[in-house]
Protein backbone atom coordinates (compact mmCIF):
# COMPACT_ATOMS: atom_id res chain seq x y z
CA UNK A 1 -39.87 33.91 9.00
CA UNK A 2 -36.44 32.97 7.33
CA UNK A 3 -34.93 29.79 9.17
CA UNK A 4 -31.60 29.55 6.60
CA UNK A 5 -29.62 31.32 9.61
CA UNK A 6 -30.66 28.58 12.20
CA UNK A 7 -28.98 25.51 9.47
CA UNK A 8 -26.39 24.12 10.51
CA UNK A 9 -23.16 24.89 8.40
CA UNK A 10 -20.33 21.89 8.16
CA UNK A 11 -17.53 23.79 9.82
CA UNK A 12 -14.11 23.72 9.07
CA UNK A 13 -12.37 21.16 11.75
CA UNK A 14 -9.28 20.89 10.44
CA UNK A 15 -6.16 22.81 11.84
CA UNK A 16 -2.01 23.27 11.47
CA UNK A 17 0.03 20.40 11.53
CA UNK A 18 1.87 20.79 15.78
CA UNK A 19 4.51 19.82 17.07
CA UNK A 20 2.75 17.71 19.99
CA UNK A 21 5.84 18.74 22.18
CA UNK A 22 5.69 22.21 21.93
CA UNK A 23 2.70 23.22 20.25
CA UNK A 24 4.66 24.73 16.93
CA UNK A 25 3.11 24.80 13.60
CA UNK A 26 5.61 22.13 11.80
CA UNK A 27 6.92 22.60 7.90
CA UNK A 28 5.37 20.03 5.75
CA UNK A 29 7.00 16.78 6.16
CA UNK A 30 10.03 16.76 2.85
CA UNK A 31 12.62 14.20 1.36
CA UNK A 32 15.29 13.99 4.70
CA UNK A 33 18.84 15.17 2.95
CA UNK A 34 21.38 13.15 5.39
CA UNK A 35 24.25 10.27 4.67
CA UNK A 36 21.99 8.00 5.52
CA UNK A 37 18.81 6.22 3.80
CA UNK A 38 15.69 7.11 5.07
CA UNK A 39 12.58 6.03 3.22
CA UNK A 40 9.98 8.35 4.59
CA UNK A 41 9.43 12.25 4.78
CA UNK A 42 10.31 13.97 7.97
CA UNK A 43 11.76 16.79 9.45
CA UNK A 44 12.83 18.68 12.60
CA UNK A 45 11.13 20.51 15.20
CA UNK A 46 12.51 23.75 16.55
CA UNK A 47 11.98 22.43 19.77
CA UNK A 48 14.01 19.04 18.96
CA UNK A 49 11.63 16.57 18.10
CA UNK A 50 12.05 14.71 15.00
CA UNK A 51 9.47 13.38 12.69
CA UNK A 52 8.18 11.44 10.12
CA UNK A 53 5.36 10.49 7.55
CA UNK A 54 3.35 7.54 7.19
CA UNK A 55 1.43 8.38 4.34
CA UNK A 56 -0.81 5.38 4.62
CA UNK A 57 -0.76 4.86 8.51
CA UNK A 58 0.09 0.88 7.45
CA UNK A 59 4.33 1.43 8.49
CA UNK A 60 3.87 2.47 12.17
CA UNK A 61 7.07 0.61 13.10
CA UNK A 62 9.17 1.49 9.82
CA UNK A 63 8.52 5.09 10.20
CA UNK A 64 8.83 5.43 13.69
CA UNK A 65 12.01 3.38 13.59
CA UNK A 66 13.26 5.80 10.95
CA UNK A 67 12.41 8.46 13.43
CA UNK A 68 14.21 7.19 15.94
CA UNK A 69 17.31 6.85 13.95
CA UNK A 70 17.63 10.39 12.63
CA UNK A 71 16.67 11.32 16.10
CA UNK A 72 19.80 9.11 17.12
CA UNK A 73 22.02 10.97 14.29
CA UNK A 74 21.29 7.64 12.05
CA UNK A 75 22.95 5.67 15.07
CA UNK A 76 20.84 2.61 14.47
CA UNK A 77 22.57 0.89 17.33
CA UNK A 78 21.98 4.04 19.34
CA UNK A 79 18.40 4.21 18.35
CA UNK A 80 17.60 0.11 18.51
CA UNK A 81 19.05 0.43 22.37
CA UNK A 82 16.85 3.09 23.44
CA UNK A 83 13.69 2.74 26.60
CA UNK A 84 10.75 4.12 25.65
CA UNK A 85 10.06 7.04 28.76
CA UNK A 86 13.88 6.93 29.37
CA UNK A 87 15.72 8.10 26.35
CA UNK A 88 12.93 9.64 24.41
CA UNK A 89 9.57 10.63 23.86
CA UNK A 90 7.26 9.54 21.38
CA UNK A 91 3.92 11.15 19.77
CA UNK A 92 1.97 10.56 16.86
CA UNK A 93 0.12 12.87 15.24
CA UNK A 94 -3.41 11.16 13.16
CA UNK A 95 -5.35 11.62 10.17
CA UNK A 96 -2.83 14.12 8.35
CA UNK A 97 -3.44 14.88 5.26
CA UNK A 98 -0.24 16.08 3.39
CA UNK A 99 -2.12 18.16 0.24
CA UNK A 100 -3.18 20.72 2.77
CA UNK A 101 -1.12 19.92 5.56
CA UNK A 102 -3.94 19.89 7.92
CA UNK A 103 -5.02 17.27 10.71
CA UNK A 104 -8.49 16.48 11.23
CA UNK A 105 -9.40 16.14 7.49
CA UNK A 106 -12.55 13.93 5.90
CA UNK A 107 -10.54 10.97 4.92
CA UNK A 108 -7.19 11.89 6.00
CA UNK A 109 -5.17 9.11 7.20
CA UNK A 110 -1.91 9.83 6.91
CA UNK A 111 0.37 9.85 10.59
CA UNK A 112 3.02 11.80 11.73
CA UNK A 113 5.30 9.81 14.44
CA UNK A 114 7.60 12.77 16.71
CA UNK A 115 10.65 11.41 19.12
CA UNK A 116 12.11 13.71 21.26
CA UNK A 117 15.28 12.64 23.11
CA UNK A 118 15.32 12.74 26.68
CA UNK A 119 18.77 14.83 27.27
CA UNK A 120 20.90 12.67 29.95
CA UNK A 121 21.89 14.38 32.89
């Protein structure tokens, strides 16, 4: 009897890159072309969210500070005055890896930090 069929096989576990908002597939995170500085990769979500990229998941607060501010239309005083649960939303999105823009990679690391605002009423 033939047991190969009854090995296990290392499956694939990695999947798309989603927006953690609305469950999109999201473009790979690119250079952000805007008047201001931002030092990261990001983008936009259909849906509204922004995001960016911490390639080495070390610059939590810088990158989701950045997000925040294109969020806020690079409003830093906008973005610096904002309540967490009352302005805006925020999601992260862990072990990215940005070569195959997967999550869930062996040794991916990378993070993805979304804000959504909250629209006021």
């Amino acid at each position: 009897m033939r047991w190969e069929h009854l090995l296990c096989k290392q499956q694939d576990r990695t999947f798309p890159a989603r927006c953690p908002f609305c469950d999109r597939e999201i473009e790979r995170p690119q250079e952000i072309e805007d008047d201001q500085w931002y030092e990261f990769e990001g983008g936009r979500c259909p849906c509204g969210a922004v995001f960016a990229f911490d390639p080495t998941a070390r610059n939590g607060g810088a990158v989701l500070l950045q997000a925040m501010v294109y969020a806020c239309s690079g409003d830093w005083d906008w973005a610096t005055s904002m309540g967490r649960d009352e302005d805006y939303l925020e999601a992260r999105i862990e072990h990215y890896d940005s070569h195959t823009h997967q999550v869930g990679a062996e040794g991916a690391f990378g993070t993805i930090y979304f804000i959504r605002l909250i629209p006021r009423a």
